[in-house]
Each structure stands twice: as C-alpha cells, then as structure tokens.
Protein backbone atom coordinates (compact mmCIF):
# COMPACT_ATOMS: atom_id res chain seq x y z
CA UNK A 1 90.11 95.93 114.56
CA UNK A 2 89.62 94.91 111.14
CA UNK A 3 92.85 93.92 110.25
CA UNK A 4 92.99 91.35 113.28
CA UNK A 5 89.48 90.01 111.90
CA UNK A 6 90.90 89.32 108.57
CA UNK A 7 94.42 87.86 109.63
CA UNK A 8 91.78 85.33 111.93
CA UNK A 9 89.71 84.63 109.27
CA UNK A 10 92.77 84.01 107.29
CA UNK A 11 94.57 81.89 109.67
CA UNK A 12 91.27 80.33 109.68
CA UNK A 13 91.04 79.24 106.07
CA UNK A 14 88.58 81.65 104.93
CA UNK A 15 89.98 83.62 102.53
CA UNK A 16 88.99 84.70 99.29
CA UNK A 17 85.52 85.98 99.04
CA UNK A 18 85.21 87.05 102.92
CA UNK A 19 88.59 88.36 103.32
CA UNK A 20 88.27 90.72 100.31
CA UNK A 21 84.45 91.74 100.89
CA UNK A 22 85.96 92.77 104.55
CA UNK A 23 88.72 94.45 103.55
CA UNK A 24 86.93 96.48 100.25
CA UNK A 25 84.27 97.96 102.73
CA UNK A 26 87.31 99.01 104.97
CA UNK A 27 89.01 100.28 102.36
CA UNK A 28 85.82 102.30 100.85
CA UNK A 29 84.87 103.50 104.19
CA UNK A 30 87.80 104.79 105.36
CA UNK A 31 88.72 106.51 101.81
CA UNK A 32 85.44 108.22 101.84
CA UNK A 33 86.69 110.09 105.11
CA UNK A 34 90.90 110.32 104.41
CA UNK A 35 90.81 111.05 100.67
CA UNK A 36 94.16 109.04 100.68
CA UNK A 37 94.28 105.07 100.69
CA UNK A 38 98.15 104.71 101.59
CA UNK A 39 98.39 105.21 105.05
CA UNK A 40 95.82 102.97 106.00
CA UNK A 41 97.23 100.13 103.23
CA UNK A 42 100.67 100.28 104.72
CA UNK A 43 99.31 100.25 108.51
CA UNK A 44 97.63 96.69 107.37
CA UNK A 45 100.37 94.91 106.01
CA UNK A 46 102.29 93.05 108.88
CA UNK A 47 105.44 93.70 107.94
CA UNK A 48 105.15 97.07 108.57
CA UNK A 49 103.54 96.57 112.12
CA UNK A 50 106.69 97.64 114.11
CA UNK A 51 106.87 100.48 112.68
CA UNK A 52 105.58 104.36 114.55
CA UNK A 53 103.32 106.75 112.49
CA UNK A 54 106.13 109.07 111.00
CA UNK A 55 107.72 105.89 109.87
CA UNK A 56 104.34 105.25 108.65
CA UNK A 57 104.30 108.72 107.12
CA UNK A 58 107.58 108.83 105.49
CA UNK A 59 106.94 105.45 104.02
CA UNK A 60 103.80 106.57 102.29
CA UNK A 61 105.88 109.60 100.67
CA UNK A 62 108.30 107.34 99.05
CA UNK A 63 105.74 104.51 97.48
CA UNK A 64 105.65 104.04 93.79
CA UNK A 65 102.23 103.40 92.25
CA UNK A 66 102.23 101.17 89.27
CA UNK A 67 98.75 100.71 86.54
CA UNK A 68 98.65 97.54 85.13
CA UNK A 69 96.48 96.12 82.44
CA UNK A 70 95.44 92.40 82.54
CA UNK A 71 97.87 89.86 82.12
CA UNK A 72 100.93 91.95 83.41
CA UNK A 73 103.73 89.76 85.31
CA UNK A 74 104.40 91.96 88.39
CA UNK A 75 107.22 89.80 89.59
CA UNK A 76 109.20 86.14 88.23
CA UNK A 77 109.39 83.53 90.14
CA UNK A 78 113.30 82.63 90.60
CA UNK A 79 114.04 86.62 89.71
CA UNK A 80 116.09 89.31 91.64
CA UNK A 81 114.23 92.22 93.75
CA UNK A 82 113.93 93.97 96.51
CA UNK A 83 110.72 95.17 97.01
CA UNK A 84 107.25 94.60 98.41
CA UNK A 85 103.89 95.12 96.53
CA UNK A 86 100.33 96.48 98.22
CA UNK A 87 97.28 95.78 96.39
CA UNK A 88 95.10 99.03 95.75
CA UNK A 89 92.48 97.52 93.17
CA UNK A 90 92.47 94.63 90.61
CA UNK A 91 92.51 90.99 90.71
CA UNK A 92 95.98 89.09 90.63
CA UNK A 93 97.27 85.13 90.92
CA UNK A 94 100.10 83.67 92.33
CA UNK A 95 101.56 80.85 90.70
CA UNK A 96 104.44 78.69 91.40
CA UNK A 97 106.65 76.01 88.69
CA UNK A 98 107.13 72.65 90.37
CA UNK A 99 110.38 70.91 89.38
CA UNK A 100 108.28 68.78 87.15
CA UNK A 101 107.70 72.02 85.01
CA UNK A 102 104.09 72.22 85.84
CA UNK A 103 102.68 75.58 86.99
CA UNK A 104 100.14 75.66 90.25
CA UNK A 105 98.12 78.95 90.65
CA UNK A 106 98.40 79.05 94.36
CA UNK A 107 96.47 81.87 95.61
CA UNK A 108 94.44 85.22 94.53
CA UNK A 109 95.51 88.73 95.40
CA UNK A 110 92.97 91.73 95.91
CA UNK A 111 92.57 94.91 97.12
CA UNK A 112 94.63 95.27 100.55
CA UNK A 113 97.03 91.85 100.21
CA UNK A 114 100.43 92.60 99.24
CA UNK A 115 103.52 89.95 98.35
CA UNK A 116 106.92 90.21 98.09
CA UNK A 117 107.99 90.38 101.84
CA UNK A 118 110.81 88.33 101.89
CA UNK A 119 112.51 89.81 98.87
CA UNK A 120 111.88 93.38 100.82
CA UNK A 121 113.80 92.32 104.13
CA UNK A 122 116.33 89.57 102.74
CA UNK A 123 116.92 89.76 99.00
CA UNK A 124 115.96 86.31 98.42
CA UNK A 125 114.84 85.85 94.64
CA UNK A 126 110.74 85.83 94.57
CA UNK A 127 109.30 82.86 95.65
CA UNK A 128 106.17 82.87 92.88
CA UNK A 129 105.18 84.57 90.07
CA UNK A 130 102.33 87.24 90.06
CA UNK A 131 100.41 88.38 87.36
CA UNK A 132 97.44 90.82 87.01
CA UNK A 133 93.87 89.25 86.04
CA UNK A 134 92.43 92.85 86.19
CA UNK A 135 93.44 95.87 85.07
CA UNK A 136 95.07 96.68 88.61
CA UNK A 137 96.62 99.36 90.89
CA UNK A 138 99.60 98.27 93.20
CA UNK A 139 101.75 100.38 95.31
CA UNK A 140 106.00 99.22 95.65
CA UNK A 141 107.75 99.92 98.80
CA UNK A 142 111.54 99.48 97.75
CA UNK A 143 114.22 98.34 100.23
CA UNK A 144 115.90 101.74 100.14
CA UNK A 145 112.68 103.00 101.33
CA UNK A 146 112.96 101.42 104.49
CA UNK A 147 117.10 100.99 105.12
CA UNK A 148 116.73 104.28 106.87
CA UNK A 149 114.17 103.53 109.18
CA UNK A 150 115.69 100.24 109.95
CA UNK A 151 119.20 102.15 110.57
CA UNK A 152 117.81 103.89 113.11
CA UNK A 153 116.33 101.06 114.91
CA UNK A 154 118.48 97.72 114.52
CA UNK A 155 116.73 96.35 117.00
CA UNK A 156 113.44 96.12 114.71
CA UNK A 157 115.07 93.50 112.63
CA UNK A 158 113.79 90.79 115.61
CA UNK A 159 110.73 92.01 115.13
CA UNK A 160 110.80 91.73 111.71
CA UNK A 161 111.98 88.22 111.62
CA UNK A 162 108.92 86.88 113.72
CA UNK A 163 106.30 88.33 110.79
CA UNK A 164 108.05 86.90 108.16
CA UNK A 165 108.51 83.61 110.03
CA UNK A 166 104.69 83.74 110.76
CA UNK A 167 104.00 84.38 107.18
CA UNK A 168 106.45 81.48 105.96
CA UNK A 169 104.73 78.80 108.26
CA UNK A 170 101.31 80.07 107.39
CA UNK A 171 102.44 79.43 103.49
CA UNK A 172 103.64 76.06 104.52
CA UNK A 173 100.52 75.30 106.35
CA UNK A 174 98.52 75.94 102.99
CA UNK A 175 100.50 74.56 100.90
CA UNK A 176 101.15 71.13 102.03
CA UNK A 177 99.40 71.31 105.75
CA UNK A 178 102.70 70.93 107.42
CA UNK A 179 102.77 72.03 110.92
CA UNK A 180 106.20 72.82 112.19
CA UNK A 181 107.43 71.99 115.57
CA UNK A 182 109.11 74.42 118.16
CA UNK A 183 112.34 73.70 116.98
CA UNK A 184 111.88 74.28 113.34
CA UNK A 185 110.63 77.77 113.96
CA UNK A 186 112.70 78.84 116.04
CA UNK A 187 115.74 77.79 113.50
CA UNK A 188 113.08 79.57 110.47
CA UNK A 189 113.41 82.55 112.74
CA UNK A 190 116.84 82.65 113.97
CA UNK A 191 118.01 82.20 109.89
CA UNK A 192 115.37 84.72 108.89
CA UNK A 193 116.74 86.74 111.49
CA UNK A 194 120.38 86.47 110.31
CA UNK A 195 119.09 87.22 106.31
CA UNK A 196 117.51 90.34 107.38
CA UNK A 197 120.98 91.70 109.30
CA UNK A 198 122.90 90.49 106.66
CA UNK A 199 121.24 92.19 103.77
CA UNK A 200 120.30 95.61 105.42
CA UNK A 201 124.13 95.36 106.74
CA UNK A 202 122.86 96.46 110.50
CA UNK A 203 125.55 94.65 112.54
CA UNK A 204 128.27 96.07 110.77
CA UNK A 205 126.23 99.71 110.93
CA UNK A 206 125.71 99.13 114.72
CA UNK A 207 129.56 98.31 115.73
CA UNK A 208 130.64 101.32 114.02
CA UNK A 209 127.89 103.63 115.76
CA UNK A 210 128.17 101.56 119.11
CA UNK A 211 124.56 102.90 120.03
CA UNK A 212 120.88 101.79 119.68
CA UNK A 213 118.28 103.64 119.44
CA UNK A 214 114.80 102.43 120.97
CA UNK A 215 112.18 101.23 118.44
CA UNK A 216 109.35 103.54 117.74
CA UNK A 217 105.79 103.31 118.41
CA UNK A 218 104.00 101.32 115.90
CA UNK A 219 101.01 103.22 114.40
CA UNK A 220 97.43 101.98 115.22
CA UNK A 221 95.10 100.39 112.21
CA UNK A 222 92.23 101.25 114.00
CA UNK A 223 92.80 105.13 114.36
C-alpha cells in the first residue's frame, strides 16, 4: 500500500518532503517489528517488482552495504558500472553537467529511493552524478547478483523493460515536461528491451537451453 501512495504522489509532483516523511515512518515502523530493513527496501524499488520472495530473499543475502561520510561521490556521471544503489539513511543529490559545462543538481535522494537502474539492467555509463550530503547508509545490488535470477526467467527481461521505460519518461517529464507519444515509448521500450538481452546475454543463454522457465511470483510490499 505504501509504496503505490508514494509512486502517486511522485508521479504527482510531490516529492521531497512528503515522499520521504511517508516512506521514513514505513521504514521505522516496519523495522521496529522485522529487525532487518533489506527485505522490505528491495520489495519497494520497482525494478525489483517482478521478482518472487526467494528471489527477494537471495537478493538481500548478496547486497553490499556501503557508510559514507558527507561529500562522498557514490557514482560519476559519464562512468562505467553495473550496479544499483538503495538508500538506507542520509541525504544525497543528483546532479547532471550540461554540454555548456554547467552542473544542475537535479533531484534529492533519501531514505528508501535508490538510482542506478539502468546501469544495473543495461550497462549504460551513469546518467548523473550522486554525492552524499549526509553521512549516509546505501545498500549495492551488483549485476552478478541478479544474472542468475534473470537466467532462470528470460522472460522477466519484458518486464523489466516496461519499469525502466516508466522511470525514463517520468525523468523526461521532470526534466523538461516532455510528454512522449505512443510511438516513442514503445521504440524507448522495445530498445530498452533489446539493451537488457544484450547485456545479460539471455537470447544467446535461451537458444542453447531451448526452454523457459515461467516467471516467479513477485513478493508483496504490503506483507
């Protein structure tokens, strides 16, 4: 329930100050109860959505949890990586360099947002930089973190490609309040689509299997 109030609120415009006053009493309250904030960070981030509660599980083994102290660059803008960050705690800022050289803080990360999506699913180099404002706590979920899962079920890369095409024209929308017709999404998705089987190397994977294997059950955020 709460993560479908937040992505409307979001969608919505309303971000900052609601969006992370919702998701810190989430957060707290849950916590209180599981001892253990993974789990219910991972089942929030949309990218993950498709996937079932042992994938869920097996995810939350493998996360790396970094410290950082104020004024830490988490990720380059323009760099290589393969990874996707979860906020536990802290304050962050996205910024981007226009081709003019000037720097535009775009955004503010807190407790429960996470970046880094599209370098996760289809190497692209990051799109922004990020750097700490607090001293924060971020888990990593790492690309070879999730190849298996994705090996298993090929067919989740569709699924996949949808969320990050959502995210992308959500960006856009922010950014420069550009709506995109039909057709542009559906091209968005089809060449997200193509990144993700490209990079993850399912189709070649798939032809020498010659099987599929139906996609789990994706794990409920409001268990």
């Amino acid at each position: 329930m709460w993560r479908q109030i937040v992505r409307n609120l979001r969608y919505a415009g309303f971000e900052s100050v609601i969006h992370e006053e919702f998701t810190l009493f989430h957060l707290s309250d849950t916590a209180k109860h599981d001892g253990d904030l993974a789990p219910l960070l991972i089942t929030d981030v949309e990218v993950f959505e498709p996937f079932g509660e042992a994938e869920i599980n097996e995810l939350c083994r493998h996360m790396i949890r970094h410290r950082l102290e104020p004024m830490r660059t988490v990720i380059e803008q323009g760099s290589e990586g393969d990874s996707l960050f979860i906020v536990v705690e802290g304050a962050l800022k996205a910024e981007i360099e226009m081709d003019d050289g000037k720097v535009l803080e775009v955004g503010r990360l807190g407790p429960g947002d996470f970046f880094g999506e599209i370098a996760l699913l289809t190497g692209e180099p990051r799109g922004a930089t990020i750097t700490t404002i607090t001293t924060s706590q971020i888990y990593e979920v790492r690309k070879e973190h999730i190849q298996p899962v994705i090996e298993r079920y090929p067919d989740m890369k569709s699924d996949l490609s949808r969320i990050l095409t959502r995210r992308e024209l959500e960006n856009l929308r922010r950014r420069n309040e550009h709506y995109a017709s039909v057709d542009e999404e559906r091209n968005l998705a089809a060449r997200l689509l193509s990144k993700i089987t490209d990079f993850f190397g399912i189709s070649e994977r798939k032809a020498a299997s010659g099987k599929e294997t139906t996609a789990p059950v994706a794990a409920s955020a409001d268990d």
